[in-house]
PDB file of N, CA and C in Angstrom:
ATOM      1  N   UNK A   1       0.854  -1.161   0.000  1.00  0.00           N
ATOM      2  CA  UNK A   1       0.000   0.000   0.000  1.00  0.00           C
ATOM      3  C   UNK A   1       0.910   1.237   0.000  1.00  0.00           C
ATOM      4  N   UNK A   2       0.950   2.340  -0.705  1.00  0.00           N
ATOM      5  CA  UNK A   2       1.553   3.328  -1.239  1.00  0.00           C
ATOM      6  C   UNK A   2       0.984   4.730  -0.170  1.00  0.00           C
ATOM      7  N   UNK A   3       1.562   5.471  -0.423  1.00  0.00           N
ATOM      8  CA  UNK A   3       1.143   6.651   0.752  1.00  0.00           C
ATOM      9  C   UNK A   3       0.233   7.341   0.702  1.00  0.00           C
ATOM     10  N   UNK A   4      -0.372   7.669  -0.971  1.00  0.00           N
ATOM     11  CA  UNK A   4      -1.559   8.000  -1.323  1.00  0.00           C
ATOM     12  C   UNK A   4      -2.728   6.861  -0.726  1.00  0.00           C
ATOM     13  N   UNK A   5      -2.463   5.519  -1.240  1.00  0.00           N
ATOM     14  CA  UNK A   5      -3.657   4.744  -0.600  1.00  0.00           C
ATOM     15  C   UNK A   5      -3.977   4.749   1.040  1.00  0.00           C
ATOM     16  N   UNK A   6      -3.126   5.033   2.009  1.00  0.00           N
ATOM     17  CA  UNK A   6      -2.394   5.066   3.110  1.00  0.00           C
ATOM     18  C   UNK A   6      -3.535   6.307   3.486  1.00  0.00           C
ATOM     19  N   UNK A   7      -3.556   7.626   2.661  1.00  0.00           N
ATOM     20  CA  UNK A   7      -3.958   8.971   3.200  1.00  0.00           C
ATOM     21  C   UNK A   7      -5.564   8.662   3.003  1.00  0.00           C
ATOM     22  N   UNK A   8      -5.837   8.567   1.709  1.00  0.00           N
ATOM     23  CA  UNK A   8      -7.242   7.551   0.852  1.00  0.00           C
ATOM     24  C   UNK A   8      -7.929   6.978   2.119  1.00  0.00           C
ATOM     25  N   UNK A   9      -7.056   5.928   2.873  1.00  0.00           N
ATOM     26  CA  UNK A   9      -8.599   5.252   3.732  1.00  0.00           C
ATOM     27  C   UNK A   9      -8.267   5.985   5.149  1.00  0.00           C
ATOM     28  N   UNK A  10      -7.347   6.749   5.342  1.00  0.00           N
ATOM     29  CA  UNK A  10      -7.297   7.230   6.581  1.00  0.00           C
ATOM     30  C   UNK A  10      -8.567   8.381   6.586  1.00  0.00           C
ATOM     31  N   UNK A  11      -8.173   9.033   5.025  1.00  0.00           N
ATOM     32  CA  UNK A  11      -9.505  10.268   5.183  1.00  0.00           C
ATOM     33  C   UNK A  11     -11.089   9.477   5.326  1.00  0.00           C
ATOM     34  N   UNK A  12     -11.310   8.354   4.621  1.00  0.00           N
ATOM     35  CA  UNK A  12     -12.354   7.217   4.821  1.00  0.00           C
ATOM     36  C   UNK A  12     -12.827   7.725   6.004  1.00  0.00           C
ATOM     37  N   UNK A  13     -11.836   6.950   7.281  1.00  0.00           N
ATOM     38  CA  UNK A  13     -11.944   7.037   8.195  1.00  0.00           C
ATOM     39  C   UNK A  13     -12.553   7.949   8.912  1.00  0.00           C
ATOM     40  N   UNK A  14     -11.488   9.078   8.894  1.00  0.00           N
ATOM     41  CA  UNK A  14     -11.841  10.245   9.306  1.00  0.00           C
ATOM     42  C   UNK A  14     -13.527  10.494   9.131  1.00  0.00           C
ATOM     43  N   UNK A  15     -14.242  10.681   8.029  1.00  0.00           N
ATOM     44  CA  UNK A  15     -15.479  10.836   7.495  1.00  0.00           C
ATOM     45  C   UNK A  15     -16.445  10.246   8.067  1.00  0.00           C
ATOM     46  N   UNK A  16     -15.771   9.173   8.064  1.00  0.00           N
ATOM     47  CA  UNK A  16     -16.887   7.939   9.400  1.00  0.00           C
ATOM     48  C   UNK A  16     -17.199   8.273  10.630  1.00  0.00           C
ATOM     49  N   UNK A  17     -15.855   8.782  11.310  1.00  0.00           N
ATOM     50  CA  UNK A  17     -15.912   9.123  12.644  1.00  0.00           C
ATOM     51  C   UNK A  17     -16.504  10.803  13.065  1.00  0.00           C
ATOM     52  N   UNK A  18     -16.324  11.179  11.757  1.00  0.00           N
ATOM     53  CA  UNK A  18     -16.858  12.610  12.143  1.00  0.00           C
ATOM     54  C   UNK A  18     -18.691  12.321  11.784  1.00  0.00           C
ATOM     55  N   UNK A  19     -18.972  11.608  10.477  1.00  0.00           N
ATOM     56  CA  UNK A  19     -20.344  11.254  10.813  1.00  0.00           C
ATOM     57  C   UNK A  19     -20.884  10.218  12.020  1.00  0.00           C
ATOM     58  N   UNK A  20     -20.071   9.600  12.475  1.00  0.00           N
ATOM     59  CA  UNK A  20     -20.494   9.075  13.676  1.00  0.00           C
ATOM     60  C   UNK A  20     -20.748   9.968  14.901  1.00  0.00           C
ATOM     61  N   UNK A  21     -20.129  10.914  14.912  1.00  0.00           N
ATOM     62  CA  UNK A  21     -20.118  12.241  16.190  1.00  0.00           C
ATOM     63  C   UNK A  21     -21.453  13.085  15.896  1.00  0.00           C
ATOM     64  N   UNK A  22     -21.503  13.032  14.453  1.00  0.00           N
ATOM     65  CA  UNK A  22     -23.018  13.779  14.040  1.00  0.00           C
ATOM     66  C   UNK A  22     -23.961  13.322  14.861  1.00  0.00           C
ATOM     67  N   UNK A  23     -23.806  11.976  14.713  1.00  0.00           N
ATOM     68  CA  UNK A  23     -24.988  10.936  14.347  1.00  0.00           C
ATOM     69  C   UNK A  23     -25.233  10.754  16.546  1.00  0.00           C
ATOM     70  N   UNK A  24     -24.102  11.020  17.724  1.00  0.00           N
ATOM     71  CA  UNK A  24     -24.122  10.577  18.028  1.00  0.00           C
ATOM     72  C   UNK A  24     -24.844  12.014  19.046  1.00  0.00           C
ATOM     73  N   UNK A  25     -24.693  13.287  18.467  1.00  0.00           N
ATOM     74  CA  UNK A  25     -24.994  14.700  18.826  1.00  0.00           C
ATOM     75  C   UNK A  25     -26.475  14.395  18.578  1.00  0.00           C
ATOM     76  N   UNK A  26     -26.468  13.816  16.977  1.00  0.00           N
ATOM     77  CA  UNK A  26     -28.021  13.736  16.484  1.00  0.00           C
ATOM     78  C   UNK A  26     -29.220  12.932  17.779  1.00  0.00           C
ATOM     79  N   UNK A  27     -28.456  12.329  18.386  1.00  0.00           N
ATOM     80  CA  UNK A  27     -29.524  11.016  19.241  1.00  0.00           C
ATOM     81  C   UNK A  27     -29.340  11.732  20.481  1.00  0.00           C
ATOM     82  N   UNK A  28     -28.199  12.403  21.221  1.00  0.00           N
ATOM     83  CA  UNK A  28     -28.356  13.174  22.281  1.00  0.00           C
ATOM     84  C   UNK A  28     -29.501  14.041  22.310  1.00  0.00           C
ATOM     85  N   UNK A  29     -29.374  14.573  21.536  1.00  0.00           N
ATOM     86  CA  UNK A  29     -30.667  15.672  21.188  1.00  0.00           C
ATOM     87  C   UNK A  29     -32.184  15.318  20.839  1.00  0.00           C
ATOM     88  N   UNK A  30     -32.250  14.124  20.449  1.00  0.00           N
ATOM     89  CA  UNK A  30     -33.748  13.838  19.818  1.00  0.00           C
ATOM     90  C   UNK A  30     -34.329  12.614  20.974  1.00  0.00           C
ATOM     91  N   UNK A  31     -33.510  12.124  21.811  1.00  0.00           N
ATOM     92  CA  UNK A  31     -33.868  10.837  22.904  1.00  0.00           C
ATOM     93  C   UNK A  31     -34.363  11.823  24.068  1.00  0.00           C
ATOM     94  N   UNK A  32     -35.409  10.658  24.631  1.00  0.00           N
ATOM     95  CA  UNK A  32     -36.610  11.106  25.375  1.00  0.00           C
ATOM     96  C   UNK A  32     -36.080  11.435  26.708  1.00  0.00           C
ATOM     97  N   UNK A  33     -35.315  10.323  26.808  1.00  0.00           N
ATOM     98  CA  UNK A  33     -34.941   9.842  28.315  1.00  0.00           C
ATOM     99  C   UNK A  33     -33.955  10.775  28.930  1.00  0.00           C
ATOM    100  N   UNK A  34     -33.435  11.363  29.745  1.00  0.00           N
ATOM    101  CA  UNK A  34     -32.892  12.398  30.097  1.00  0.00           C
ATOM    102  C   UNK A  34     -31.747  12.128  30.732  1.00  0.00           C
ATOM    103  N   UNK A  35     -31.235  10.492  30.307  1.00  0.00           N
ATOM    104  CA  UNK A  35     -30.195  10.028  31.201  1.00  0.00           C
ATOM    105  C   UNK A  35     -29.445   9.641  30.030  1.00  0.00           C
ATOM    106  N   UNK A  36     -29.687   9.470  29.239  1.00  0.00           N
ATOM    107  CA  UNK A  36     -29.067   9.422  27.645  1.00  0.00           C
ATOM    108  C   UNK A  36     -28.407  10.386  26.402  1.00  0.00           C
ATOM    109  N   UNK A  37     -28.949  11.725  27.237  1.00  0.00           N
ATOM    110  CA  UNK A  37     -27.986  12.931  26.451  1.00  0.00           C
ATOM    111  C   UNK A  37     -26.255  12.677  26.824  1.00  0.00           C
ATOM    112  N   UNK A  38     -26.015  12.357  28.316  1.00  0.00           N
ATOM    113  CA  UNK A  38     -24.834  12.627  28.164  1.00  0.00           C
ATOM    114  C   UNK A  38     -24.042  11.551  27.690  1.00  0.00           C
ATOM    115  N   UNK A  39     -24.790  10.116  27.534  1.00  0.00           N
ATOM    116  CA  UNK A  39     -23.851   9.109  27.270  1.00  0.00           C
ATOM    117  C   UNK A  39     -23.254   9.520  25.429  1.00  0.00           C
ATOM    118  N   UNK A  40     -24.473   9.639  25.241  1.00  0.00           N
ATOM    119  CA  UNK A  40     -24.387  10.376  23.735  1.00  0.00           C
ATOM    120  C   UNK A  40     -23.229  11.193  23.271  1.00  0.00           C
ATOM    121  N   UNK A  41     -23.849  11.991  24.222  1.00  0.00           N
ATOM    122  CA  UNK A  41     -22.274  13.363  24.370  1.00  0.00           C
ATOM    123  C   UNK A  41     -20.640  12.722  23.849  1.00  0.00           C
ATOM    124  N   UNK A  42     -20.580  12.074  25.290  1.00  0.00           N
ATOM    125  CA  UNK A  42     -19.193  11.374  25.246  1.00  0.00           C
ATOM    126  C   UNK A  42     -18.720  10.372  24.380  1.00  0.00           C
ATOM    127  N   UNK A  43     -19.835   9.872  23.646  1.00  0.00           N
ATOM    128  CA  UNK A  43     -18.976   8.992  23.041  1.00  0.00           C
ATOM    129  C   UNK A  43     -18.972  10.098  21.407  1.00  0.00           C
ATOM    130  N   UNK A  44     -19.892  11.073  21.042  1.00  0.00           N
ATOM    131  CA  UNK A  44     -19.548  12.065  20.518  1.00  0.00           C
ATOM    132  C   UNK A  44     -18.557  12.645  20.273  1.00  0.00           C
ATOM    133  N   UNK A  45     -17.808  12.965  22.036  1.00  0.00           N
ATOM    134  CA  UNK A  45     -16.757  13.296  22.037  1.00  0.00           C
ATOM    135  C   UNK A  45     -15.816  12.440  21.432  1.00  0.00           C
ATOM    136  N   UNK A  46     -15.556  11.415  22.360  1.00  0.00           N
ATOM    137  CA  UNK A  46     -14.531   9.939  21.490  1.00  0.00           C
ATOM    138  C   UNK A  46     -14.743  10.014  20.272  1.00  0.00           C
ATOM    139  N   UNK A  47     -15.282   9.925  19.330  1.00  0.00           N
ATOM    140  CA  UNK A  47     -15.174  10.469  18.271  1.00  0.00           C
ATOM    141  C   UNK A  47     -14.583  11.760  17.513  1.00  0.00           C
ATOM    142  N   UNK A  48     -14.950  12.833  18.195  1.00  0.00           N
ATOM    143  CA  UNK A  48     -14.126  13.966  17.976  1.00  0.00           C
ATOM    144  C   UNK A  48     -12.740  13.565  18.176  1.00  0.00           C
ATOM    145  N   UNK A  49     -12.486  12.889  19.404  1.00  0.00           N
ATOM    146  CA  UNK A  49     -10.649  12.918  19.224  1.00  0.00           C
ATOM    147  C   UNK A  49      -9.951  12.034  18.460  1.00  0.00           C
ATOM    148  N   UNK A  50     -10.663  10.775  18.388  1.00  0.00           N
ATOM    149  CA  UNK A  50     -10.197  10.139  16.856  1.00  0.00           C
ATOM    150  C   UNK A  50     -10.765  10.982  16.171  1.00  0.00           C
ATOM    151  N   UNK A  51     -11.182  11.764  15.746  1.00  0.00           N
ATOM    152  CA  UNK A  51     -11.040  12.143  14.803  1.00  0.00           C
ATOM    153  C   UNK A  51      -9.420  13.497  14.284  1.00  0.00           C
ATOM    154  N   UNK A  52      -8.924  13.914  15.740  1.00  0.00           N
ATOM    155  CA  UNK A  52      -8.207  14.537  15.815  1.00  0.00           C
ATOM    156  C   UNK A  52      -6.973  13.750  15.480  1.00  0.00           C
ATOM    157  N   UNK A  53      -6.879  12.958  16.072  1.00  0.00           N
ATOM    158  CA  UNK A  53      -5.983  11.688  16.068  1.00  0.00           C
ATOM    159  C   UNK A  53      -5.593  11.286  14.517  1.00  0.00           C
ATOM    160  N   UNK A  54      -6.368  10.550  13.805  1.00  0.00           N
ATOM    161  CA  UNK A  54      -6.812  10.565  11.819  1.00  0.00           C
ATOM    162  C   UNK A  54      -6.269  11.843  11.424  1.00  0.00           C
ATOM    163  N   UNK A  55      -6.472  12.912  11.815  1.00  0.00           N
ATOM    164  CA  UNK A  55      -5.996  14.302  11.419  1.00  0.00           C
ATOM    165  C   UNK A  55      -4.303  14.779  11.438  1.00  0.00           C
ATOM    166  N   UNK A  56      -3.691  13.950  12.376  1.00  0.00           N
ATOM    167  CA  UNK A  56      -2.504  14.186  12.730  1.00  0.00           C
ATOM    168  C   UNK A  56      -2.242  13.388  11.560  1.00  0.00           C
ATOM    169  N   UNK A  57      -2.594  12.078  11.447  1.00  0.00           N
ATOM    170  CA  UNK A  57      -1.845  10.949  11.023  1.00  0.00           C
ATOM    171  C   UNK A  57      -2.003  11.584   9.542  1.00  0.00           C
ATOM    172  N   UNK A  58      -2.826  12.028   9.469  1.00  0.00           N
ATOM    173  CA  UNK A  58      -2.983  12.320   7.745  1.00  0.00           C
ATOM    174  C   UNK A  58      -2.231  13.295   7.601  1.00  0.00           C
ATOM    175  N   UNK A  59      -2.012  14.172   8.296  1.00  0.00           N
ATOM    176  CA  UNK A  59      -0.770  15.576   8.493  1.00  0.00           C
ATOM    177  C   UNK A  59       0.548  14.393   8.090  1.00  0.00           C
ATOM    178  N   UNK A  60       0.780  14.201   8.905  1.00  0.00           N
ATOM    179  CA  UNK A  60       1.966  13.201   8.575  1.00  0.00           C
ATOM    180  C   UNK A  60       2.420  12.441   7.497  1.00  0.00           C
ATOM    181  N   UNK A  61       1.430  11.802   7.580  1.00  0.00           N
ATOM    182  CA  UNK A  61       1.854  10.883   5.942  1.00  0.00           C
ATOM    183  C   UNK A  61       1.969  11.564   4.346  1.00  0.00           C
ATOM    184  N   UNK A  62       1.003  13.142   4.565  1.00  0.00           N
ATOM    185  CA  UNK A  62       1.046  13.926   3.479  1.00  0.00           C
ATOM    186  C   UNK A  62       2.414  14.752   3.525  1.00  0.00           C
ATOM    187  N   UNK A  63       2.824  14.793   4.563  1.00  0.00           N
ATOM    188  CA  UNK A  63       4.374  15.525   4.997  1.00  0.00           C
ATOM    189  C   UNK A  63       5.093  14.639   4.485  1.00  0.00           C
ATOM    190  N   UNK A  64       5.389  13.334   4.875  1.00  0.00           N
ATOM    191  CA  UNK A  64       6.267  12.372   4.426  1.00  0.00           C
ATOM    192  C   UNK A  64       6.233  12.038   2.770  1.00  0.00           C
ATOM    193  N   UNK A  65       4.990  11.897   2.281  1.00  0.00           N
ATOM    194  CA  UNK A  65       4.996  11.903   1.124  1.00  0.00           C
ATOM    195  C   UNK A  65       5.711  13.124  -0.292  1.00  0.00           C
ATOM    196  N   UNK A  66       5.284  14.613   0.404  1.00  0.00           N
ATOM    197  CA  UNK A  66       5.679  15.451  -0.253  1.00  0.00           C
ATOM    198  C   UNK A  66       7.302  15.612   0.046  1.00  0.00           C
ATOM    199  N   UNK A  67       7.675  14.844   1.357  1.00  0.00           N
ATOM    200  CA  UNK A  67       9.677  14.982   1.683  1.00  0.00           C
ATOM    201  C   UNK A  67      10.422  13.809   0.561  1.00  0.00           C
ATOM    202  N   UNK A  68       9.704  12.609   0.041  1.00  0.00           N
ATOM    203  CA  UNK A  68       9.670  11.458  -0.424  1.00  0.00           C
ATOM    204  C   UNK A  68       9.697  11.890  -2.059  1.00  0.00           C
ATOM    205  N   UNK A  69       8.577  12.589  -2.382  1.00  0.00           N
ATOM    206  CA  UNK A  69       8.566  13.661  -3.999  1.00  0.00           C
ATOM    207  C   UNK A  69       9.573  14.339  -4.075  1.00  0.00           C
ATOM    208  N   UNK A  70      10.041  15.243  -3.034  1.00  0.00           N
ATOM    209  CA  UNK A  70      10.925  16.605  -3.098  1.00  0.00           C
ATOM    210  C   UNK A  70      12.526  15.463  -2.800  1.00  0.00           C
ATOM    211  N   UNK A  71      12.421  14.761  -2.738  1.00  0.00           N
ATOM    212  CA  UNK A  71      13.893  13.783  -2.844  1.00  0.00           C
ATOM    213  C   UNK A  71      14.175  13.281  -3.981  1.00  0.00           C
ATOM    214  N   UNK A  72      12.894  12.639  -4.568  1.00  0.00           N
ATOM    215  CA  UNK A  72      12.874  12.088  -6.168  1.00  0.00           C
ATOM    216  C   UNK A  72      12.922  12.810  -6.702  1.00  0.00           C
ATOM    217  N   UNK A  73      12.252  14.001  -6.915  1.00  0.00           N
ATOM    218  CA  UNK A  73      12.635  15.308  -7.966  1.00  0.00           C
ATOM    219  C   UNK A  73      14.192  15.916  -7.800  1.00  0.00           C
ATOM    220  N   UNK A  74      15.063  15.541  -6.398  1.00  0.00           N
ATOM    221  CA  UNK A  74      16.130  16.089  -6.330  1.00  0.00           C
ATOM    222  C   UNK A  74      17.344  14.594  -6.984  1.00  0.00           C
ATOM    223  N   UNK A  75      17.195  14.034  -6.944  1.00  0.00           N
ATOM    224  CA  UNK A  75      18.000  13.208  -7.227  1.00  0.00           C
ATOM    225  C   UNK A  75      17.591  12.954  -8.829  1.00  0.00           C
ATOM    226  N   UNK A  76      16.334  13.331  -9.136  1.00  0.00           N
ATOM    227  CA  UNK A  76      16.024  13.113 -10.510  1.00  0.00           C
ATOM    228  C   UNK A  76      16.858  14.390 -10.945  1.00  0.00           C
ATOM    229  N   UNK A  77      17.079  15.664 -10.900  1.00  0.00           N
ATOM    230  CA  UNK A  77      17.767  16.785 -11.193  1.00  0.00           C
ATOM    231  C   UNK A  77      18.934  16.555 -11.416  1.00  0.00           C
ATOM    232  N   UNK A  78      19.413  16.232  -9.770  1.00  0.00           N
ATOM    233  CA  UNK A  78      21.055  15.373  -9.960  1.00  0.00           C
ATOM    234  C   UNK A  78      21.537  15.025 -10.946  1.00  0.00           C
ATOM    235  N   UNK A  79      20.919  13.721 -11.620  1.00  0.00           N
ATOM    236  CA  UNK A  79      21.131  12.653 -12.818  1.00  0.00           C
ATOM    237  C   UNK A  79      20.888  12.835 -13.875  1.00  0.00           C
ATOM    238  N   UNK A  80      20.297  14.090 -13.852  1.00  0.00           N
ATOM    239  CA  UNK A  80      20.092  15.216 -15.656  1.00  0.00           C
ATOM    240  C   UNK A  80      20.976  16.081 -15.472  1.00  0.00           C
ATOM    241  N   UNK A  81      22.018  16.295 -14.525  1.00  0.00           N
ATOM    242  CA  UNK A  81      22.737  17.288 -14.247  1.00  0.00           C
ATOM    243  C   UNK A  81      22.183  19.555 -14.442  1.00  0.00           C
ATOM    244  N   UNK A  82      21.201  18.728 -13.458  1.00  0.00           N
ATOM    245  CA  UNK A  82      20.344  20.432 -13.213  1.00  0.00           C
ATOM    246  C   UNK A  82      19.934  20.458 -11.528  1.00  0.00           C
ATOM    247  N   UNK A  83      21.524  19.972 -11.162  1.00  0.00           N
ATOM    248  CA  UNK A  83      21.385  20.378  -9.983  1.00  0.00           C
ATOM    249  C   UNK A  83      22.678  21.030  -9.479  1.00  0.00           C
TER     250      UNK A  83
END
């Protein structure tokens, strides 16, 4: 798996977990029972921080990828002698 496919299901991810936080705000708010907003909440939250979490990782791997390009384009320069 390549770094693009790598970023590809991490953002997946990401998408899931942020519609899962929707979804989990959505049922806090619309449930009857008044002992069930906050469980809602929190796992809402848990979601928010994976989702923060997915966010780093995708920071990262798009960093590594563009240091990984900017090496191949330099060594590709090198070996045409346009460096």
């Amino acid at each position: 798996m390549n770094t693009q496919d790598v970023i590809a299901t991490l953002n997946a991810l990401l998408q899931t977990t942020k519609d899962g936080a929707l979804g989990f705000r959505s049922c806090a708010k619309d449930v009857k029972s008044a002992n069930l907003p906050p469980m809602f909440e929190v796992s809402a939250q848990r979601c928010d921080t994976g989702a923060a979490e997915l966010e780093a990782h995708i920071r990262h791997f798009r960093q590594r990828d563009r240091s990984a390009a900017s090496h191949v384009d330099q060594r590709c320069r090198l070996s045409h002698g346009h460096g």
